[in-house]
PDB file of N, CA and C in Angstrom:
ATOM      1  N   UNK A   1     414.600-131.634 -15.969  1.00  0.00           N
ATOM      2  CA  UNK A   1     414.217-130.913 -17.168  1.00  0.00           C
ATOM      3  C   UNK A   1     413.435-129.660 -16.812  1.00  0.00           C
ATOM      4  N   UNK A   2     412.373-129.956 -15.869  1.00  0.00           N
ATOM      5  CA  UNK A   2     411.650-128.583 -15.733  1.00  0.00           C
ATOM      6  C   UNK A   2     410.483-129.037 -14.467  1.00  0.00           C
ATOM      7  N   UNK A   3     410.434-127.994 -13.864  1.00  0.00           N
ATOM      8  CA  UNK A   3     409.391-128.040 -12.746  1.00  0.00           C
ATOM      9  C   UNK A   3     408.467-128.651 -12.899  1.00  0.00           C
ATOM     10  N   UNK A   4     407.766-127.944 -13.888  1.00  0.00           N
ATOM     11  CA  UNK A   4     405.964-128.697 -14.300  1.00  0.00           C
ATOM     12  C   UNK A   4     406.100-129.569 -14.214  1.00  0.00           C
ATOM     13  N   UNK A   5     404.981-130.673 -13.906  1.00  0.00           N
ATOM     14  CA  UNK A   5     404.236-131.571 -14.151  1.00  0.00           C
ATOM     15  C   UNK A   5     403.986-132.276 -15.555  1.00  0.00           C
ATOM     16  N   UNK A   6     404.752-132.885 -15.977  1.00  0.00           N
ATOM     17  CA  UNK A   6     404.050-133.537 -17.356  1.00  0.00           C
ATOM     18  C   UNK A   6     402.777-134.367 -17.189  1.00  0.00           C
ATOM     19  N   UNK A   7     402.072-133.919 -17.902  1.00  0.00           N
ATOM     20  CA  UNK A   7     400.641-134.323 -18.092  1.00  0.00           C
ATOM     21  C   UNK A   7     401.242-135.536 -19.436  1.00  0.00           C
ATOM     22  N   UNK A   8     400.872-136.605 -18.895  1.00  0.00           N
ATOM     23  CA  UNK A   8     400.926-137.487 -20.318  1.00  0.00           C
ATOM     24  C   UNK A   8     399.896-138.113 -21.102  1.00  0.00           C
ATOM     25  N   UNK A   9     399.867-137.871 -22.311  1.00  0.00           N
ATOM     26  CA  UNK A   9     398.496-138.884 -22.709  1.00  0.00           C
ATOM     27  C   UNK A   9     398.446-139.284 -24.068  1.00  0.00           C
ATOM     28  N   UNK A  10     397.928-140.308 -24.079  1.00  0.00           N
ATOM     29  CA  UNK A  10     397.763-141.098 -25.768  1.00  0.00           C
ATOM     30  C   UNK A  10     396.777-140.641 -26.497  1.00  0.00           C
ATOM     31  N   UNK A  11     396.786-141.007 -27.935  1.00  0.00           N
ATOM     32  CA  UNK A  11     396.057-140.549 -28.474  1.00  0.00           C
ATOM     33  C   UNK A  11     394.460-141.415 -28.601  1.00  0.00           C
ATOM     34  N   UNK A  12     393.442-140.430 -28.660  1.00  0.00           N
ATOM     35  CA  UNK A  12     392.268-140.985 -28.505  1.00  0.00           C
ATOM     36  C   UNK A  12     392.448-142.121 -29.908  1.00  0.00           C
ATOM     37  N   UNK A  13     392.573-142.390 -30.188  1.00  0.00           N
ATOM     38  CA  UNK A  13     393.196-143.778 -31.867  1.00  0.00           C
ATOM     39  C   UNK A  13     393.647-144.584 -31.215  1.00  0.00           C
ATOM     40  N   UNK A  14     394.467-144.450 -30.150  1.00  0.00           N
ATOM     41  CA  UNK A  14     395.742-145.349 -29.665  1.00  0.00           C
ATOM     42  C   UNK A  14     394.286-146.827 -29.051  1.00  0.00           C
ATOM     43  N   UNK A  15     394.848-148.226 -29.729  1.00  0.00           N
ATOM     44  CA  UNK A  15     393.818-149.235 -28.759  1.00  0.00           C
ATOM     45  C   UNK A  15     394.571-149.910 -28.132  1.00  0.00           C
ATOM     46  N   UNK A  16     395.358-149.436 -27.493  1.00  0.00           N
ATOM     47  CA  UNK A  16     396.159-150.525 -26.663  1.00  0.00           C
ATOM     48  C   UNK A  16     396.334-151.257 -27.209  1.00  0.00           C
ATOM     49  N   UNK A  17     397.094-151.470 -28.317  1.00  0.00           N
ATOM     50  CA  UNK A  17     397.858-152.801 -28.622  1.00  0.00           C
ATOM     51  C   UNK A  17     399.347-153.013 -28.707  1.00  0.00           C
ATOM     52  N   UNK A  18     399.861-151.663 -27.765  1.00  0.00           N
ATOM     53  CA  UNK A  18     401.167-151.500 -27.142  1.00  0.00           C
ATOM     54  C   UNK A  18     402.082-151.155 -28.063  1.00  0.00           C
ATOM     55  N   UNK A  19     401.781-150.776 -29.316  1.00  0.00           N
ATOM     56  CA  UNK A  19     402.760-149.978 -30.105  1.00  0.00           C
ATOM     57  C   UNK A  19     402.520-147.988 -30.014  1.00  0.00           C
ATOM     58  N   UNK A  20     402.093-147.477 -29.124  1.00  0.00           N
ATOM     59  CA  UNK A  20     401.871-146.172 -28.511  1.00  0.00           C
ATOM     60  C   UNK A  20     402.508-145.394 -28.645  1.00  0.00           C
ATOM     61  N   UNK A  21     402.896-144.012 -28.543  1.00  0.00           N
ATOM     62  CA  UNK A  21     403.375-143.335 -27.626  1.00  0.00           C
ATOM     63  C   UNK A  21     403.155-142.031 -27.013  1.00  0.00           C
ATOM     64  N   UNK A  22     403.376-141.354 -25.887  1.00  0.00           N
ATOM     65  CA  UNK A  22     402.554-140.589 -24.623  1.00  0.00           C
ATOM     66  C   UNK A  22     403.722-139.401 -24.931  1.00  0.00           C
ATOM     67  N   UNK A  23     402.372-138.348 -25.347  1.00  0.00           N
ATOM     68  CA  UNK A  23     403.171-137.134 -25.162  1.00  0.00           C
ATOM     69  C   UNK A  23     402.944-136.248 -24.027  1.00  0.00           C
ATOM     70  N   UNK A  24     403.604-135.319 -23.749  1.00  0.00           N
ATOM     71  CA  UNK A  24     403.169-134.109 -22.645  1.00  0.00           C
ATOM     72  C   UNK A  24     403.146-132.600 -23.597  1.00  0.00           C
ATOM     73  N   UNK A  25     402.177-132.363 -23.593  1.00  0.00           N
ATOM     74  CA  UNK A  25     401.845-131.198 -24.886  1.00  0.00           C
ATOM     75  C   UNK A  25     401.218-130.139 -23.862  1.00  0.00           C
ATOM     76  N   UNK A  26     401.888-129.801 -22.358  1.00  0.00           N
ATOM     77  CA  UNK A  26     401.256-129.478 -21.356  1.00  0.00           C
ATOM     78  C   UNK A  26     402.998-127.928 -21.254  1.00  0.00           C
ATOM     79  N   UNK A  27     403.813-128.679 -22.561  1.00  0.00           N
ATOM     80  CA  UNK A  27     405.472-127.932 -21.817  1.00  0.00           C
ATOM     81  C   UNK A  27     405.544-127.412 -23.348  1.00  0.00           C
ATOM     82  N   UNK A  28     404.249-127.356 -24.124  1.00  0.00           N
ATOM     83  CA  UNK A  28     404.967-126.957 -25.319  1.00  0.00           C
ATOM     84  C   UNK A  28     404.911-125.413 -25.389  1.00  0.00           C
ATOM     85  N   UNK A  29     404.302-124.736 -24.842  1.00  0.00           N
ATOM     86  CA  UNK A  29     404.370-123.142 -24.138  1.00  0.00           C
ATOM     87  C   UNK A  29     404.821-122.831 -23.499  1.00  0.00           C
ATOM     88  N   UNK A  30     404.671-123.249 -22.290  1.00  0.00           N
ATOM     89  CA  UNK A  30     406.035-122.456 -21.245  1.00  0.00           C
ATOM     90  C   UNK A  30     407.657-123.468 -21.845  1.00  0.00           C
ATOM     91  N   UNK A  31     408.051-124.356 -22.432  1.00  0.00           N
ATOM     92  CA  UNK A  31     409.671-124.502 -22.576  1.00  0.00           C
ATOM     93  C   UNK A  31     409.564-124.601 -23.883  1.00  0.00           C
ATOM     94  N   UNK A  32     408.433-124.854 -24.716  1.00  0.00           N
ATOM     95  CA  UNK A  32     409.082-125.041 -26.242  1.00  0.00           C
ATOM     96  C   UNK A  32     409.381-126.141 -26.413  1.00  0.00           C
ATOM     97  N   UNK A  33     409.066-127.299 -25.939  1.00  0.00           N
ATOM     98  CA  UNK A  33     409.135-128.764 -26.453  1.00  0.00           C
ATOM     99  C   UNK A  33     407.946-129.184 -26.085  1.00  0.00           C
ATOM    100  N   UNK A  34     408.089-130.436 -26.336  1.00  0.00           N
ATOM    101  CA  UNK A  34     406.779-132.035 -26.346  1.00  0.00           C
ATOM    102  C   UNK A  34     407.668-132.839 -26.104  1.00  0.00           C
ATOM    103  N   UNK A  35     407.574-133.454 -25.121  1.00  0.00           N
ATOM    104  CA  UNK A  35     407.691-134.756 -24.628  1.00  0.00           C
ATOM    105  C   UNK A  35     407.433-135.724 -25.429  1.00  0.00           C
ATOM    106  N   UNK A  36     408.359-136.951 -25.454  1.00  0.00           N
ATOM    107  CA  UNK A  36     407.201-137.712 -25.994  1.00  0.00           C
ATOM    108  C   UNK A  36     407.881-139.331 -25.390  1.00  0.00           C
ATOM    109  N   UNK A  37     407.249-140.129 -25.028  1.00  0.00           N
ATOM    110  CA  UNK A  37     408.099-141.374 -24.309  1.00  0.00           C
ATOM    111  C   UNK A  37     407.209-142.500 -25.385  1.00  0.00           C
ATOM    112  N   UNK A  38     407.728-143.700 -24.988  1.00  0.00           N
ATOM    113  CA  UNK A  38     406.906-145.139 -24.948  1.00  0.00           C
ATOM    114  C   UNK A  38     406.063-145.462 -24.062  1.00  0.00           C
ATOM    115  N   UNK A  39     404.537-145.458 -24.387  1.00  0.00           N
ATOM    116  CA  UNK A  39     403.793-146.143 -23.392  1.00  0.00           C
ATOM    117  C   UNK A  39     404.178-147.600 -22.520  1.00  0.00           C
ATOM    118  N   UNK A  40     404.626-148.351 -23.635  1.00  0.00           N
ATOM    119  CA  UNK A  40     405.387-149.468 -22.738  1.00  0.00           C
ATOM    120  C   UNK A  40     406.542-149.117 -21.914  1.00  0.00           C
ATOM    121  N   UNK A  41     406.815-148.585 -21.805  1.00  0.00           N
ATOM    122  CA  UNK A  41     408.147-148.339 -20.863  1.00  0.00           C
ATOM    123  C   UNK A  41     408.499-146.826 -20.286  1.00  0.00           C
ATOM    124  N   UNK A  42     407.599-145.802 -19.031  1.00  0.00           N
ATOM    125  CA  UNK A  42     406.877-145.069 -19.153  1.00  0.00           C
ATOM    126  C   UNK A  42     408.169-144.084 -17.961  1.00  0.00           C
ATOM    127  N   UNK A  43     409.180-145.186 -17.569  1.00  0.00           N
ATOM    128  CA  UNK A  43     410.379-144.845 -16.717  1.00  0.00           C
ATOM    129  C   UNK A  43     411.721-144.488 -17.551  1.00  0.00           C
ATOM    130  N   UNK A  44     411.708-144.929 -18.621  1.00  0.00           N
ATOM    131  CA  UNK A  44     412.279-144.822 -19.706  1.00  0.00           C
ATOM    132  C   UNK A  44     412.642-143.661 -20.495  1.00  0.00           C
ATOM    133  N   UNK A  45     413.076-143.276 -21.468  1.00  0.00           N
ATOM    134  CA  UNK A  45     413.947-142.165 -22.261  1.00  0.00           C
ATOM    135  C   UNK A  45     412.792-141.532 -22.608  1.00  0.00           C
ATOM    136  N   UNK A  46     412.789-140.518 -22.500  1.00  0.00           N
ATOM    137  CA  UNK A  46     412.204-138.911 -22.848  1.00  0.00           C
ATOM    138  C   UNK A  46     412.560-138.331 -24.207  1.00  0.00           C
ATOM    139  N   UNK A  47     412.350-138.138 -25.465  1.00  0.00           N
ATOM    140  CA  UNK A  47     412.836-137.758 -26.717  1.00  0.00           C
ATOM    141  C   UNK A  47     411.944-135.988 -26.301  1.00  0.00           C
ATOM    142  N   UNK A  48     412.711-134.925 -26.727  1.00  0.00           N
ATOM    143  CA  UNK A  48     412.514-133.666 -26.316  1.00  0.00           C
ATOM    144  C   UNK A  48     412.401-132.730 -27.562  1.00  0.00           C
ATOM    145  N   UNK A  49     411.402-133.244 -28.205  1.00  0.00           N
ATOM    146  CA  UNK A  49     411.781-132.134 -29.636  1.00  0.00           C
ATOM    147  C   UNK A  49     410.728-130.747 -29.638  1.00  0.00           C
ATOM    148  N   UNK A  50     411.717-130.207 -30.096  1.00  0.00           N
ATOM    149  CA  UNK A  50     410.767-128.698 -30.270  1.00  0.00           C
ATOM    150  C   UNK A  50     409.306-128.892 -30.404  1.00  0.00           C
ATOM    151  N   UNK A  51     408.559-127.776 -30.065  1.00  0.00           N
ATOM    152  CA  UNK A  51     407.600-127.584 -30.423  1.00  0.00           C
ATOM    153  C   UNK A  51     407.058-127.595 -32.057  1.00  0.00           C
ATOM    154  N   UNK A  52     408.015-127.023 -32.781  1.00  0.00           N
ATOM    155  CA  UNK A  52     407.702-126.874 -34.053  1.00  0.00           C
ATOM    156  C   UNK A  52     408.075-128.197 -34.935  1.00  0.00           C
ATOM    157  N   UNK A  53     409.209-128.548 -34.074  1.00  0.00           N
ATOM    158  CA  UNK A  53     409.236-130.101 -34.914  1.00  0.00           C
ATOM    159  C   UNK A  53     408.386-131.105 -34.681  1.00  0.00           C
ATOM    160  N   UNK A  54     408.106-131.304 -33.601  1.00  0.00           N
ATOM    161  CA  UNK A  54     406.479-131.942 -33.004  1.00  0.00           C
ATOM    162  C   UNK A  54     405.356-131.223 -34.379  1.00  0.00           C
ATOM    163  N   UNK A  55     405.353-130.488 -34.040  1.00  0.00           N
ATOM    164  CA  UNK A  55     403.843-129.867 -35.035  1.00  0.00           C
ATOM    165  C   UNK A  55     403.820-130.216 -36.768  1.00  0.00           C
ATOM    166  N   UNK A  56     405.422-129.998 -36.969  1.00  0.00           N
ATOM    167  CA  UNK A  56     405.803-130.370 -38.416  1.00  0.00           C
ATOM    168  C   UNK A  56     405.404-132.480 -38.523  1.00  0.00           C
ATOM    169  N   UNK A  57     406.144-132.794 -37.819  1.00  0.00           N
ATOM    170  CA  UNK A  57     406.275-134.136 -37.719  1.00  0.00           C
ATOM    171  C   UNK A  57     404.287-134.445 -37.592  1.00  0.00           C
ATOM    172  N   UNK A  58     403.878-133.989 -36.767  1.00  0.00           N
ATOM    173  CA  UNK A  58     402.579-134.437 -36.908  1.00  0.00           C
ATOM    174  C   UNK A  58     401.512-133.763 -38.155  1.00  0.00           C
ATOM    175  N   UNK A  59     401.873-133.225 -38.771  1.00  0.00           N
ATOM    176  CA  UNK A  59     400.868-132.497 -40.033  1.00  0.00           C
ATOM    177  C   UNK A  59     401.398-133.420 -40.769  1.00  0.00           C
ATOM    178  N   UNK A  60     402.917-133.719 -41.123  1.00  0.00           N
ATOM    179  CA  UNK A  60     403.543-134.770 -41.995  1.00  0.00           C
ATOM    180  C   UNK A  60     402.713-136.160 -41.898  1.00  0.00           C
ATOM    181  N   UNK A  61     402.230-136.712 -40.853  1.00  0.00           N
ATOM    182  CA  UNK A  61     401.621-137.749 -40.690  1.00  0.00           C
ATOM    183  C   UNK A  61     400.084-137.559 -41.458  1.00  0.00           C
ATOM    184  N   UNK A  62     399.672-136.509 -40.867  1.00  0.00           N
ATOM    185  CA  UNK A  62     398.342-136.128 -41.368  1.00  0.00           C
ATOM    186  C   UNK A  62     398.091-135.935 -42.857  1.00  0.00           C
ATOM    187  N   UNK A  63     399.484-135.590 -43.588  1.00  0.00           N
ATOM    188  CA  UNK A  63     398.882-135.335 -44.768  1.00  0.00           C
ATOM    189  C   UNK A  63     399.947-136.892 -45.648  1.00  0.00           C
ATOM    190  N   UNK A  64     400.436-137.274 -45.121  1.00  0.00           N
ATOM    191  CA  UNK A  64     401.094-138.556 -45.985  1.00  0.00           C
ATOM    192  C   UNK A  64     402.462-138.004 -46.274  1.00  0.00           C
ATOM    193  N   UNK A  65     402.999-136.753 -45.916  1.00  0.00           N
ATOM    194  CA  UNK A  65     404.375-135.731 -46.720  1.00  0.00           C
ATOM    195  C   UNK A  65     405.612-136.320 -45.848  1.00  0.00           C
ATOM    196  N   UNK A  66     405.641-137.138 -44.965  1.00  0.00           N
ATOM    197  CA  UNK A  66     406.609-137.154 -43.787  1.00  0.00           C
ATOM    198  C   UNK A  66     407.934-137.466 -44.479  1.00  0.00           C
ATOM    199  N   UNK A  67     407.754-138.308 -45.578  1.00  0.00           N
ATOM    200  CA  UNK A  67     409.275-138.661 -46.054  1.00  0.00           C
ATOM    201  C   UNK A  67     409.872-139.310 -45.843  1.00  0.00           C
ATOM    202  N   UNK A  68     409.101-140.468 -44.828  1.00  0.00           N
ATOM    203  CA  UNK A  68     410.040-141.144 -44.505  1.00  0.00           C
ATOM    204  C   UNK A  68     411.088-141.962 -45.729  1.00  0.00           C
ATOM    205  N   UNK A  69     412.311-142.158 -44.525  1.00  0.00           N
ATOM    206  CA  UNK A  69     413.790-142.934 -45.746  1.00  0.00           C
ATOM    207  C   UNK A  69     413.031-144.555 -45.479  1.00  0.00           C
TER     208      UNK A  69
END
């Protein structure tokens, strides 16, 4: 995917009770995405969404608007 280094990390909320997940918010400037994996399974699939959909998706959380179906 890209040279850098993903820096991964949970959120200071997260208590380990293994429903998580670890972003790298270290690639959202130089490539324009966020990482984002499963803490449980940390070898595992990489989901690669934009930067802006990351940012949308997380204000959606913050304000209750997400929509989910």
């Amino acid at each position: 995917m890209t040279t850098e280094t993903l820096r991964w990390f949970k959120s200071s909320y997260s208590d380990n009770g293994g429903q998580c997940i670890e972003v790298a918010t270290n690639l959202a400037d130089v490539r324009g995405v966020v990482p984002v994996r499963d803490s449980k399974s940390p070898s595992g699939p990489v989901l690669n969404p934009s930067a802006g959909a990351f940012s949308a998706f997380v204000a959606g959380i913050k304000t209750g608007t997400l929509g989910l179906i």
